[in-house]
C-alpha atoms as a PDB file:
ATOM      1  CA  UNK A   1      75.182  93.226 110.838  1.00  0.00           C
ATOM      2  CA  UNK A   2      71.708  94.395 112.185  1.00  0.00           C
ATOM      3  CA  UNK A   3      71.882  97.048 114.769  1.00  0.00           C
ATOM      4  CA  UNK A   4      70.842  94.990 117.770  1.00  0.00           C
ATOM      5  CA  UNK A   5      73.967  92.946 117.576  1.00  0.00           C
ATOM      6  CA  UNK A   6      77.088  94.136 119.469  1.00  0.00           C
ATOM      7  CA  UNK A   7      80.099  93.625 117.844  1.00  0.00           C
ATOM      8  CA  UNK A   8      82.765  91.305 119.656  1.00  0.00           C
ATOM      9  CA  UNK A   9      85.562  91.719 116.652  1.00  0.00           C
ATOM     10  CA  UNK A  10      86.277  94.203 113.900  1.00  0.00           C
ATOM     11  CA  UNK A  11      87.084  93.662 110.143  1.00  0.00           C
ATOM     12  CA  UNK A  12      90.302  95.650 108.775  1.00  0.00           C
ATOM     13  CA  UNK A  13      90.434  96.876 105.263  1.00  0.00           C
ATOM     14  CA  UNK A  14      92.453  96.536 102.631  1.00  0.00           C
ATOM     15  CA  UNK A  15      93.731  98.888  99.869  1.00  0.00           C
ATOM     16  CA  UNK A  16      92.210  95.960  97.055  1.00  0.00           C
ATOM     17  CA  UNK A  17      90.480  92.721  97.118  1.00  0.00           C
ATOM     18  CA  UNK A  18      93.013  92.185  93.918  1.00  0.00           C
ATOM     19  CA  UNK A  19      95.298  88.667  94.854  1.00  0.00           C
ATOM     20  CA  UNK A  20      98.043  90.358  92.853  1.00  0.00           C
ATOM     21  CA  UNK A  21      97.762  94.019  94.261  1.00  0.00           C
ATOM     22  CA  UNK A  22      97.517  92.300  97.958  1.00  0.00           C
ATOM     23  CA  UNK A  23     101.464  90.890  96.954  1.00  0.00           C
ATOM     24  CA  UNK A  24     102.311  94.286  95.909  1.00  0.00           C
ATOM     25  CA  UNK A  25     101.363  95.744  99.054  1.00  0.00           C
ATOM     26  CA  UNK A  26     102.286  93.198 101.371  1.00  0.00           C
ATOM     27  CA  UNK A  27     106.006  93.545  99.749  1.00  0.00           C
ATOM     28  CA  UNK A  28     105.995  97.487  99.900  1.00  0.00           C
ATOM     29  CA  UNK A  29     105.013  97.360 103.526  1.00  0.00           C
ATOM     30  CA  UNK A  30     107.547  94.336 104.547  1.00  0.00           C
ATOM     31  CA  UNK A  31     110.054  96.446 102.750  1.00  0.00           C
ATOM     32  CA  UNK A  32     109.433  99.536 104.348  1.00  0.00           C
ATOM     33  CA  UNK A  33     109.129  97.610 107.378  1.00  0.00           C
ATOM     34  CA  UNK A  34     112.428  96.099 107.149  1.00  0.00           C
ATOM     35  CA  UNK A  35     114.026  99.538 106.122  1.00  0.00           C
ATOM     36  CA  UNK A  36     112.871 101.092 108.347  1.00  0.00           C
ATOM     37  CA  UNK A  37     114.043  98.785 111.709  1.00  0.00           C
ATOM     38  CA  UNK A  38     117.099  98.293 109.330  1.00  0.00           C
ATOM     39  CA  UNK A  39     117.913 102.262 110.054  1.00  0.00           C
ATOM     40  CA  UNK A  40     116.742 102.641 113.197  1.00  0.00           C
ATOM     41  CA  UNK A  41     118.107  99.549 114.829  1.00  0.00           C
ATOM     42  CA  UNK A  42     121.985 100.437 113.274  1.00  0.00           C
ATOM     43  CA  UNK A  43     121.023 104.290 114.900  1.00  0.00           C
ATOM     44  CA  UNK A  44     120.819 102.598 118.805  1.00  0.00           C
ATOM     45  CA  UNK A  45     123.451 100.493 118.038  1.00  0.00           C
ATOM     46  CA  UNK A  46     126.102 102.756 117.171  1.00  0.00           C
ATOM     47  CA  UNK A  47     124.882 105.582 119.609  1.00  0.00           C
ATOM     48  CA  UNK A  48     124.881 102.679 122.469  1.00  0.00           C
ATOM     49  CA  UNK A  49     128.020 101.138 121.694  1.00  0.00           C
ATOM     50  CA  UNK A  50     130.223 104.696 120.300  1.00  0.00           C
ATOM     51  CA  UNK A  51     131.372 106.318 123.824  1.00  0.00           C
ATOM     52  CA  UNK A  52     131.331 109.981 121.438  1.00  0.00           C
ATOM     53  CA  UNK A  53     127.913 110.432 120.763  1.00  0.00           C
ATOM     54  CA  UNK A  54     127.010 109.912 124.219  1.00  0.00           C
ATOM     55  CA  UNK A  55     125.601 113.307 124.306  1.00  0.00           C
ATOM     56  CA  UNK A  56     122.270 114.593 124.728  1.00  0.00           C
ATOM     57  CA  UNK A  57     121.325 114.878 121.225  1.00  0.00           C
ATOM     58  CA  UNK A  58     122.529 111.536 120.525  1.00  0.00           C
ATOM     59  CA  UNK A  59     120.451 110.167 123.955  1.00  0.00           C
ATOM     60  CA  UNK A  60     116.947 111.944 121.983  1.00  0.00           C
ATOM     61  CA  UNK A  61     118.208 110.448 118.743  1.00  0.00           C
ATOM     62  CA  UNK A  62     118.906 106.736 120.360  1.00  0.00           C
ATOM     63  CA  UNK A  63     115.624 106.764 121.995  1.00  0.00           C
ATOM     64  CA  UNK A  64     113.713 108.519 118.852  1.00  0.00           C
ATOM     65  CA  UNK A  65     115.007 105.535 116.557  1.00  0.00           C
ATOM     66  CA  UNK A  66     113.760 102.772 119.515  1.00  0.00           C
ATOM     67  CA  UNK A  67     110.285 104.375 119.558  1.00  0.00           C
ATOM     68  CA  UNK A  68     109.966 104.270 115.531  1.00  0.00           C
ATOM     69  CA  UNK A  69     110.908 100.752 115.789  1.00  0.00           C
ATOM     70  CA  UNK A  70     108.189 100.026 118.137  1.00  0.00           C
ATOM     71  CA  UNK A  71     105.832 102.730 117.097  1.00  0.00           C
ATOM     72  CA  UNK A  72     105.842 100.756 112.927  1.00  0.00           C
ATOM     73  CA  UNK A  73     105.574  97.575 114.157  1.00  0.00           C
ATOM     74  CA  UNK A  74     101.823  98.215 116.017  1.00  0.00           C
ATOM     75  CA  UNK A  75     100.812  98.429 112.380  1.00  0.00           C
ATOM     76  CA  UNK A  76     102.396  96.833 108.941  1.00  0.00           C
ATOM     77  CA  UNK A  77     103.038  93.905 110.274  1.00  0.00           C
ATOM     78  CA  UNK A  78      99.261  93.411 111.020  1.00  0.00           C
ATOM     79  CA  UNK A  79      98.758  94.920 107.751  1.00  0.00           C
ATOM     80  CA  UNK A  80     100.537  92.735 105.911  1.00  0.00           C
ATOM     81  CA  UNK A  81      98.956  89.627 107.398  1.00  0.00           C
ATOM     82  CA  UNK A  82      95.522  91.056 106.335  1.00  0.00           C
ATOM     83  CA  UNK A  83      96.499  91.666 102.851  1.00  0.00           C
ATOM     84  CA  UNK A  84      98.093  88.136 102.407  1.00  0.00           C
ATOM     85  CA  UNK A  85      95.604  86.155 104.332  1.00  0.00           C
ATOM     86  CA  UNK A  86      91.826  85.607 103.391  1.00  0.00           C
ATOM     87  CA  UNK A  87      90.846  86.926 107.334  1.00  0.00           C
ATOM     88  CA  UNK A  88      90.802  90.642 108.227  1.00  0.00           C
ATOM     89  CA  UNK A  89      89.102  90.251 111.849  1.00  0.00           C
ATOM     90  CA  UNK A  90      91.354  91.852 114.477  1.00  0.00           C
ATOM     91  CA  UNK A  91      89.568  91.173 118.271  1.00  0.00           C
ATOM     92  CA  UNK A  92      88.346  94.050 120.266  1.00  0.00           C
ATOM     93  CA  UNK A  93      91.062  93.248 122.364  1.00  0.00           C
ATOM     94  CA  UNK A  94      93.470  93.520 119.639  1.00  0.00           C
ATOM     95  CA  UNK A  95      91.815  96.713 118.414  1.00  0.00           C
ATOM     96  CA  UNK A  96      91.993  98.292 121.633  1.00  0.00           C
ATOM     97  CA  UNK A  97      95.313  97.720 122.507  1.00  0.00           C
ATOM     98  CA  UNK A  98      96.753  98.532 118.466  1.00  0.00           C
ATOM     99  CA  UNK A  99      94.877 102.506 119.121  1.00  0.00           C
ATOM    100  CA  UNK A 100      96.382 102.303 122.577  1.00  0.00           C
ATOM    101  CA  UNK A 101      99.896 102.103 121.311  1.00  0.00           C
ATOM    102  CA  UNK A 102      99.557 104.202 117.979  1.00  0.00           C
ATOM    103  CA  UNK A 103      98.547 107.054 119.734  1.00  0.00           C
ATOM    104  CA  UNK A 104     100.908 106.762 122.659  1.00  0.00           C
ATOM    105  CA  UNK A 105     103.848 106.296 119.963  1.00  0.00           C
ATOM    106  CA  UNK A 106     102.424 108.917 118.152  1.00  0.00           C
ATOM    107  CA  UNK A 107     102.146 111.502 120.974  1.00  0.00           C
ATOM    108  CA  UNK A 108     105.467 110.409 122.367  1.00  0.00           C
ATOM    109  CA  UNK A 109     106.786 110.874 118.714  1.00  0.00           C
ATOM    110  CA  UNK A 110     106.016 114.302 118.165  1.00  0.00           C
ATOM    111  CA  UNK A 111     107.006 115.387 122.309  1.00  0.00           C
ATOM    112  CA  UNK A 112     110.767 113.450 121.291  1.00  0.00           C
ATOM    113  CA  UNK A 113     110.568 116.129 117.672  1.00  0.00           C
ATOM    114  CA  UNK A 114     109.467 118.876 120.148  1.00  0.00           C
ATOM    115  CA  UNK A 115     112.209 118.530 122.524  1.00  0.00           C
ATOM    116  CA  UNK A 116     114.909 117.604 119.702  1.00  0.00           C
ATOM    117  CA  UNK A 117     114.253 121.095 117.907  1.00  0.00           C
ATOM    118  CA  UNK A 118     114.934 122.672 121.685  1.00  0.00           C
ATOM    119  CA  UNK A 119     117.742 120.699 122.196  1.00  0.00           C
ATOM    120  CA  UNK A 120     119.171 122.083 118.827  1.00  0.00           C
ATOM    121  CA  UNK A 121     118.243 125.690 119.824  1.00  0.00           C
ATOM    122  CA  UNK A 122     120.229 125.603 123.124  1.00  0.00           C
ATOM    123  CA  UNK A 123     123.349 124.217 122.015  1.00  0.00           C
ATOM    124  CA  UNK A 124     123.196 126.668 118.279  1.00  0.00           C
ATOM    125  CA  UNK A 125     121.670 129.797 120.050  1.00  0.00           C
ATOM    126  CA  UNK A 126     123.009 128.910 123.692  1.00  0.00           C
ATOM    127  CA  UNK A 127     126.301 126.955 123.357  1.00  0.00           C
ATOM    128  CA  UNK A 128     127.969 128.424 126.932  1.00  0.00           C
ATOM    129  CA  UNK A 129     124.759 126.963 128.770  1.00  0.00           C
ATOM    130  CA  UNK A 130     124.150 123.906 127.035  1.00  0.00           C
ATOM    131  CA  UNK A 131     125.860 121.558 129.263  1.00  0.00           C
ATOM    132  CA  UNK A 132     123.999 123.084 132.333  1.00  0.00           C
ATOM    133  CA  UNK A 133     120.707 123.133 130.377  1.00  0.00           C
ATOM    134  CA  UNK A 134     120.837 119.592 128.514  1.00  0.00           C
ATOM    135  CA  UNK A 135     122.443 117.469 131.351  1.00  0.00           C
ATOM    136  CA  UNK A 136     122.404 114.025 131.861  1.00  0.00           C
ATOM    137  CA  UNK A 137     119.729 113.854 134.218  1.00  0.00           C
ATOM    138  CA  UNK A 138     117.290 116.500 132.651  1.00  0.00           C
ATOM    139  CA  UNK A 139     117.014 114.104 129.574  1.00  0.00           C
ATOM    140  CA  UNK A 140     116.456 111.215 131.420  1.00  0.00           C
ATOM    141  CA  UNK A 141     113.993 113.191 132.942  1.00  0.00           C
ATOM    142  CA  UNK A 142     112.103 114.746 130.041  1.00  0.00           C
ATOM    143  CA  UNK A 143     112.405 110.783 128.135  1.00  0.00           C
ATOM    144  CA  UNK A 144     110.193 109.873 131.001  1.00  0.00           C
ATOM    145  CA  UNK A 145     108.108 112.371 131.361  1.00  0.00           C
ATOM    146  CA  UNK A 146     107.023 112.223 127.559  1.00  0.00           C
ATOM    147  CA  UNK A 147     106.591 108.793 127.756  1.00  0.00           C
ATOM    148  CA  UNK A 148     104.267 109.137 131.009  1.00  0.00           C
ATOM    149  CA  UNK A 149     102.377 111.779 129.348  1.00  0.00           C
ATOM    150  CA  UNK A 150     101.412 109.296 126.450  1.00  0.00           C
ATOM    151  CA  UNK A 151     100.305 106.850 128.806  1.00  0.00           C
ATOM    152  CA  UNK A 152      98.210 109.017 130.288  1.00  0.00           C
ATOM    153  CA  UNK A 153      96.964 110.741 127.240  1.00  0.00           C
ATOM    154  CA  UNK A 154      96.773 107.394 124.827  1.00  0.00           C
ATOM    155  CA  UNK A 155      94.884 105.794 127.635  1.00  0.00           C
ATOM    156  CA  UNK A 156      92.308 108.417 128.064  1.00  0.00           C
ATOM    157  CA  UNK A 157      91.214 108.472 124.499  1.00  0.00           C
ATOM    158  CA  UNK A 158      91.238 104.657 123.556  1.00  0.00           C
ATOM    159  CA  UNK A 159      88.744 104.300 127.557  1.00  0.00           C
ATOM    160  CA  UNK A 160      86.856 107.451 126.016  1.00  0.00           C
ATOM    161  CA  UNK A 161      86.623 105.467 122.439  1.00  0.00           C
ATOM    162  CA  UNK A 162      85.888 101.660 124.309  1.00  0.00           C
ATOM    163  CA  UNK A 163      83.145 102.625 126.423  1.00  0.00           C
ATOM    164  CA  UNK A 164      80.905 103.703 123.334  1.00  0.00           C
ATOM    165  CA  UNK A 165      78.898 100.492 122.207  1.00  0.00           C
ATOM    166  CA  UNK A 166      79.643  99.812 118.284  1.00  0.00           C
ATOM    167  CA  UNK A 167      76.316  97.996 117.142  1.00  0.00           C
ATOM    168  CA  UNK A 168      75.992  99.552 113.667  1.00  0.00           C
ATOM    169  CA  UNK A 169      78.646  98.142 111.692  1.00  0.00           C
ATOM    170  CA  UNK A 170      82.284  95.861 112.386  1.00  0.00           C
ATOM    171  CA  UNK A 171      83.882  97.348 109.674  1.00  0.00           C
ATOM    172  CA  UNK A 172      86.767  99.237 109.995  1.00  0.00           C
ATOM    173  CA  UNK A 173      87.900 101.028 106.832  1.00  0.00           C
ATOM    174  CA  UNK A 174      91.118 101.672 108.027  1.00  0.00           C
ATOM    175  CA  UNK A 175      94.270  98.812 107.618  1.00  0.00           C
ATOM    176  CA  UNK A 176      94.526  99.435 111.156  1.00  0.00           C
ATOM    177  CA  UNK A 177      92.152 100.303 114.147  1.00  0.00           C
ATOM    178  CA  UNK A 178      92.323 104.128 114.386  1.00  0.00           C
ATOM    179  CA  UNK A 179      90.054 106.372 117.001  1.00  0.00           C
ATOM    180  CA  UNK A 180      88.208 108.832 114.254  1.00  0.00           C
ATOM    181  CA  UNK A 181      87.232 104.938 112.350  1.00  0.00           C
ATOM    182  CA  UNK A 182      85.696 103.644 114.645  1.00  0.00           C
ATOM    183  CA  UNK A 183      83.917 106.806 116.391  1.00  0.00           C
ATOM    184  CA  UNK A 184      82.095 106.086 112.683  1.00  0.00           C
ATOM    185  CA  UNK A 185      80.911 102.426 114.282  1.00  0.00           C
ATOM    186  CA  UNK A 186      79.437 103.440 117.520  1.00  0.00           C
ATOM    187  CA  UNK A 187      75.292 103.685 117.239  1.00  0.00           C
ATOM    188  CA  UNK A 188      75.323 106.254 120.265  1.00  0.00           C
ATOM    189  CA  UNK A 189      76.436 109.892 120.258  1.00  0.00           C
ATOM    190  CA  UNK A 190      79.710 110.508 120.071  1.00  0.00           C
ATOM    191  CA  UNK A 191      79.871 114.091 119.984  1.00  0.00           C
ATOM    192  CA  UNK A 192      82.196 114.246 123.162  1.00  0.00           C
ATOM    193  CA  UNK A 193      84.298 112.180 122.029  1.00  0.00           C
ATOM    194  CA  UNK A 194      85.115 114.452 118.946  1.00  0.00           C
ATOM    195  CA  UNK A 195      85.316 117.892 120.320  1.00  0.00           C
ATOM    196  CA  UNK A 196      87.501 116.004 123.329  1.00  0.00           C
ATOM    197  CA  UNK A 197      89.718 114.938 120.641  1.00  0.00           C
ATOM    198  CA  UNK A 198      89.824 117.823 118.170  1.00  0.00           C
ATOM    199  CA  UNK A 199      90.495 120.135 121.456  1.00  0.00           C
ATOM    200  CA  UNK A 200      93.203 117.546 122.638  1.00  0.00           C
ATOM    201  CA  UNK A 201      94.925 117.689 119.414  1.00  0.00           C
ATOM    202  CA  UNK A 202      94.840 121.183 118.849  1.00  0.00           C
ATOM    203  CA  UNK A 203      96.342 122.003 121.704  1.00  0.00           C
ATOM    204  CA  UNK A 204      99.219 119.128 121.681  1.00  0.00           C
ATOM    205  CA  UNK A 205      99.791 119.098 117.906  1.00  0.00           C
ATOM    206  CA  UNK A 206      99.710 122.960 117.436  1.00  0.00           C
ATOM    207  CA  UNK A 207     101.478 123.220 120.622  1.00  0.00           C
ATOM    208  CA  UNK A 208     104.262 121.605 119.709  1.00  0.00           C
ATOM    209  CA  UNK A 209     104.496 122.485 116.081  1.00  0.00           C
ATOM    210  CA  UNK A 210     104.423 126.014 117.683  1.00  0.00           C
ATOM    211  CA  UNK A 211     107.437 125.480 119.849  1.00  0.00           C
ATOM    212  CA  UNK A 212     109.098 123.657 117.027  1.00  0.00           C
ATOM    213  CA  UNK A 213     108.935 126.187 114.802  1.00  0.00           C
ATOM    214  CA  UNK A 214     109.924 128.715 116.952  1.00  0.00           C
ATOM    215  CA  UNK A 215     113.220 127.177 117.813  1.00  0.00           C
ATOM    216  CA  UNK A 216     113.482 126.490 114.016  1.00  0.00           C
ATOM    217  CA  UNK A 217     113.081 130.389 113.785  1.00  0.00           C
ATOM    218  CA  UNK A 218     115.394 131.400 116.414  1.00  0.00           C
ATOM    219  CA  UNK A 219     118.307 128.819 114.630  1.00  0.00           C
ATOM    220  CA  UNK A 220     117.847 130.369 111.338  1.00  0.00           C
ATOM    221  CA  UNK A 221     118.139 134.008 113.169  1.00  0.00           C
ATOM    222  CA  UNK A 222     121.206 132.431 114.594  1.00  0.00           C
ATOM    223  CA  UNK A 223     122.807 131.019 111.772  1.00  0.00           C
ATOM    224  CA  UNK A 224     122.221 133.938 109.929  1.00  0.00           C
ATOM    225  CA  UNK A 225     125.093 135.240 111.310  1.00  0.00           C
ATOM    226  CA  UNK A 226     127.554 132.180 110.579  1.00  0.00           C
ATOM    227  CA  UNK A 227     129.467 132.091 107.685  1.00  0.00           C
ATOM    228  CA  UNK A 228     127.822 130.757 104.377  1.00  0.00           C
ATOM    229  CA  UNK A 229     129.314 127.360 104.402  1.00  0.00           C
ATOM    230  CA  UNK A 230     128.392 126.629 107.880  1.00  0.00           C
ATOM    231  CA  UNK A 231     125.087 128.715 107.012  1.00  0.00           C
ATOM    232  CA  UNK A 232     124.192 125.982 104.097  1.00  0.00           C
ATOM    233  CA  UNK A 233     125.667 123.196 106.492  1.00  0.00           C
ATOM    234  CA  UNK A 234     122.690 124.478 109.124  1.00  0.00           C
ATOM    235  CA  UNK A 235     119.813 125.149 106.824  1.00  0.00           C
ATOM    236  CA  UNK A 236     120.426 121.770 104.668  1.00  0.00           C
ATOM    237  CA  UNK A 237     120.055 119.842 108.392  1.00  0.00           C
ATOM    238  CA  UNK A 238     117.314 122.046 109.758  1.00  0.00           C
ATOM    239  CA  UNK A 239     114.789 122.387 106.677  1.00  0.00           C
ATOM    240  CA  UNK A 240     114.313 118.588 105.969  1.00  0.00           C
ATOM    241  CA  UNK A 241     113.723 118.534 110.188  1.00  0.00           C
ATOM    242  CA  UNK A 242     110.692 120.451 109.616  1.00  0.00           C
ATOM    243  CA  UNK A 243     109.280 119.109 106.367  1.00  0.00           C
ATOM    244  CA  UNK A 244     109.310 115.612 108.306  1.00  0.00           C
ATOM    245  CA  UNK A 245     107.595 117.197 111.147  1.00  0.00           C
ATOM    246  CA  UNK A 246     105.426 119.200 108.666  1.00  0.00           C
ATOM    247  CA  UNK A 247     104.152 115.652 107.192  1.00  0.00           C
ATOM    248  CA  UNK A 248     103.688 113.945 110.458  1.00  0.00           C
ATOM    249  CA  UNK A 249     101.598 117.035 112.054  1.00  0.00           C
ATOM    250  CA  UNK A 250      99.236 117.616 109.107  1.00  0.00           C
ATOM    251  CA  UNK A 251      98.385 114.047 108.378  1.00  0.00           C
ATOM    252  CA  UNK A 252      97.721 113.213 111.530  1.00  0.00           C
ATOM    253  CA  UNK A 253      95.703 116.214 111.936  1.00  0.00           C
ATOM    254  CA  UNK A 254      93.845 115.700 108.768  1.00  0.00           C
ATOM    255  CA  UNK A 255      92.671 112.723 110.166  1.00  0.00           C
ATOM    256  CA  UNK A 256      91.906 113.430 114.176  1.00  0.00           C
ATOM    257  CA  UNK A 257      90.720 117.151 113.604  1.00  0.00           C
ATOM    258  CA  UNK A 258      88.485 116.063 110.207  1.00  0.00           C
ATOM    259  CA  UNK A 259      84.649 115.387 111.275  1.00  0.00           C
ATOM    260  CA  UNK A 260      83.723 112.190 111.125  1.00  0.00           C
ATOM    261  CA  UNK A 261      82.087 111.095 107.864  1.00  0.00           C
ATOM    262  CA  UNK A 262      79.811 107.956 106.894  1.00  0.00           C
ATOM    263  CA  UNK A 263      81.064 108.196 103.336  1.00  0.00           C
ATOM    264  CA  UNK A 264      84.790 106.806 103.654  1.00  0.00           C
ATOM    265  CA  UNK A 265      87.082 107.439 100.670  1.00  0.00           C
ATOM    266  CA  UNK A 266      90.757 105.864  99.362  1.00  0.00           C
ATOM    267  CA  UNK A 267      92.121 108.743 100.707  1.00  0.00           C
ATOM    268  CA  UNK A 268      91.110 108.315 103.991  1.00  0.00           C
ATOM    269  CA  UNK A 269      93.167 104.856 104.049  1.00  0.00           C
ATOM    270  CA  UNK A 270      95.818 106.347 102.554  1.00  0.00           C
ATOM    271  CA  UNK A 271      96.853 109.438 104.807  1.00  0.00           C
ATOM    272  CA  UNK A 272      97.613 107.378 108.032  1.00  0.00           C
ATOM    273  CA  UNK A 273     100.387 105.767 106.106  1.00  0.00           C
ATOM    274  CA  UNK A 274     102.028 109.652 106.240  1.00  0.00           C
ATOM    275  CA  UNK A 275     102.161 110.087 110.065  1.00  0.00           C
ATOM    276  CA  UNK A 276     102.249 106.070 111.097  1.00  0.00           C
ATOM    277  CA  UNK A 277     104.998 104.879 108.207  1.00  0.00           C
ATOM    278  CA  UNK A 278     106.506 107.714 106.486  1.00  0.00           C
ATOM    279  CA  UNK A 279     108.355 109.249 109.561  1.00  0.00           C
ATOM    280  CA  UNK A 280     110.105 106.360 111.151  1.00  0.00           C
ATOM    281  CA  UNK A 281     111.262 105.631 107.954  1.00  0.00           C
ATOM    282  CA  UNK A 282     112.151 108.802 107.168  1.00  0.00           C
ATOM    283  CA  UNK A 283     113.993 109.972 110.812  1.00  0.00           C
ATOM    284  CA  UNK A 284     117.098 107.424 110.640  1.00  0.00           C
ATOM    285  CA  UNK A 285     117.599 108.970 107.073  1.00  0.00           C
ATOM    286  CA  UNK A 286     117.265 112.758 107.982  1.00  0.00           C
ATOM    287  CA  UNK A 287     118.479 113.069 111.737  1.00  0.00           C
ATOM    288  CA  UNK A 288     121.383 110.295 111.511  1.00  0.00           C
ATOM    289  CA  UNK A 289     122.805 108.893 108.402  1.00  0.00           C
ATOM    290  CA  UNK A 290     123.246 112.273 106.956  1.00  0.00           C
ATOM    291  CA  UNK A 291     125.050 112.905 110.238  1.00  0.00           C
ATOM    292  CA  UNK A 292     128.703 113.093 109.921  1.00  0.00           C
ATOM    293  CA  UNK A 293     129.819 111.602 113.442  1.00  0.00           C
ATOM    294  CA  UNK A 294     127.180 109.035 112.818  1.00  0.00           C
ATOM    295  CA  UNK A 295     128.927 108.107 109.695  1.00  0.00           C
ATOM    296  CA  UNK A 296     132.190 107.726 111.288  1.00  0.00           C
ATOM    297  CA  UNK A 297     131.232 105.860 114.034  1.00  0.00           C
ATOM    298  CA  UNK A 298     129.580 103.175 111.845  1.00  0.00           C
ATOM    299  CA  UNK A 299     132.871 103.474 110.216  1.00  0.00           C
ATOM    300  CA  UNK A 300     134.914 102.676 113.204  1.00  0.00           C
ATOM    301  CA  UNK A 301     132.517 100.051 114.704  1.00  0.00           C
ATOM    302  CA  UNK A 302     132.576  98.267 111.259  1.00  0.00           C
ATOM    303  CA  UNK A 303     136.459  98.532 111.225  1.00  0.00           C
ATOM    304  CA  UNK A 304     137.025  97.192 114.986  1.00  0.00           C
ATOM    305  CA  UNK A 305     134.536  94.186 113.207  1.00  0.00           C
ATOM    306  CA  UNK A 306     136.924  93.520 110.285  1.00  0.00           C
ATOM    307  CA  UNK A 307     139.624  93.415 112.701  1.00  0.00           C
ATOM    308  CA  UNK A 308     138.242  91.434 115.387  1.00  0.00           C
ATOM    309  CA  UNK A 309     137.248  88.702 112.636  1.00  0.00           C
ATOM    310  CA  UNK A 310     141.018  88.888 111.238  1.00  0.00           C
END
C-alpha cells in the first residue's frame, strides 16, 4: 500500500497460511472458547442462584467469571473466523472498538485480581472486621468504580491510538487489533503515545501486582501461624492465585512496555494469547472449581434438578 493512501480497514494475521493448520487452530480456540464460557458461565450460575455464597468473595468471583466471558469473546471468536475464512480485513470501526474492549477487560481484569487478593487479606488477616470492611455496599461500590476506571482509561488510549493517521501499511500482525501493533502502522511520530503507555502501565500493572503481592505476603505471614493442614489448605489456594496473576501481568507487559519494533516475530503473536486467553480460562479452574462450597453447591443445584425432573 503506497504511503499516500490512508487506510480505511486493517488485515489480521494468522498463525499459518496452512488450510490444515488454520482447522487446528480454529478448533483449539473454539475449544478453549467453549471451556472457557463453559466454566465461567456454571461459576455465575451457581453463585446467583446458591443463597450461601452470597458473600463478598463470591460477589468478586460472580462478576470476575462474567467479565472473562465477555473479556474472551472480543477476540477468538474473530480469530477463528479469520483462520477459517479466506478474508482477514476487520474495519477501522471494528478495530477500534475490539482495542477498546480488550483493554478495558483487561484493566478491569487485573483491578477485580487486585481487589480479590485484598478481599482475601481482610477476612485471613482481619476476620473480626471483615463484615464491616467487605460490606454489601462497598463491593458494589468498588465493582463500579473498576469498571468506570476502564472506561476511562481504555478510552483514552484507543482516542490517543485513533487519532494517529496509519498510511504506511494495513497490516496488522496480530490475530487481533492490539495498541503496540498498530502504533507500528502509523507514518507519524508516535513517541507520545509510547512513553504515555509504558508510564500508564507501569504504574497500573506494577501497582497492582504490588498490592497483590503484598496481601499475598501478609496471608502467608498469617497462615504461618495456622496449623499445617490448614497451612497446606492456604498455600495450595494462594500460590496458583499468583502464578495466574504472574502470567497475566508479564505478558501483557511484555507486550505494552516492549518498544515498538518493525521486525515482528511468531512470538509476538503468540504472547497475547497468555494475558487475553490463558486467564479466563484458567480463573473458573483456580478460584472456583477447586473451591469446596462451590463444589457443593453445584452438587445441590444439580440434585434439586434430578428431583424436580422426577
Amino acid at each position: 500500500m503506497p504511503n499516500s493512501t490512508t487506510v480505511t480497514e486493517f488485515l489480521l494475521t494468522r498463525f499459518s497460511d496452512v488450510w490444515e493448520l488454520r482447522v487446528l487452530h480454529t478448533l483449539i480456540f473454539l475449544l478453549t472458547y467453549l471451556a472457557t464460557l463453559l466454566g465461567n458461565l456454571l461459576i455465575v450460575t451457581v453463585t446467583t442462584l446458591d443463597q450461601s455464597l452470597h458473600t463478598p468473595m463470591y460477589f468478586f468471583l460472580r462478576n470476575l467469571s462474567f467479565l472473562d466471558m465477555c473479556y474472551i469473546s472480543v477476540t477468538v471468536p474473530q480469530a477463528c473466523i479469520i483462520f477459517l475464512l479466506d478474508s482477514t480485513a476487520i474495519s477501522m470501526v471494528g478495530c477500534a472498538a475490539q482495542i477498546f474492549l480488550v483493554v478495558l477487560f483487561a484493566f478491569v481484569e487485573l483491578l477485580f485480581l487486585t481487589i480479590m487478593a485484598r478481599d482475601r487479606y481482610v477476612a485471613i488477616c482481619h476476620p473480626l472486621h471483615y463484615p464491616v470492611i467487605m460490606k454489601h455496599q462497598v463491593c458494589v461500590q468498588l465493582s463500579l468504580a473498576s469498571l468506570f476506571s476502564g472506561v476511562v482509561y481504555s478510552g483514552f488510549h484507543t482516542s490517543m491510538t485513533f487519532s494517529l493517521p496509519f498510511c504506511h501499511s494495513n497490516i496488522v500482525h496480530h490475530f487481533f487489533c492490539d495498541i503496540p501493533v498498530l502504533l507500528k502502522l502509523s507514518c507519524s511520530d508516535t513517541f507520545m503515545n509510547e512513553l504515555l503507555l509504558f508510564v500508564s502501565s507501569i504504574v497500573f500493572a506494577g501497582g497492582c501486582f504490588s498490592l497483590i503481592i503484598m496481601s499475598y505476603v501478609r496471608i502467608f505471614s498469617t497462615v504461618l501461624k495456622f496449623p499445617i493442614r490448614e497451612r497446606r489448605k492456604a498455600f495450595a489456594t494462594c500460590v496458583p492465585h499468583i502464578l495466574v496473576v504472574t502470567v497475566f501481568v508479564s505478558s501483557a507487559s511484555a507486550v505494552y512496555m516492549k518498544p515498538t519494533s518493525n521486525s515482528p516475530t511468531i512470538q509476538d503473536m503468540i504472547i497475547p494469547v497468555f494475558y487475553c486467553i490463558v486467564p479466563p480460562l484458567l480463573n473458573p479452574i483456580i478460584y472456583s472449581l477447586r473451591n469446596k462450597q462451590i463444589k457443593e453447591a453445584i452438587w445441590k443445584i444439580m440434585s434439586r434438578m434430578f428431583s424436580s425432573a422426577k
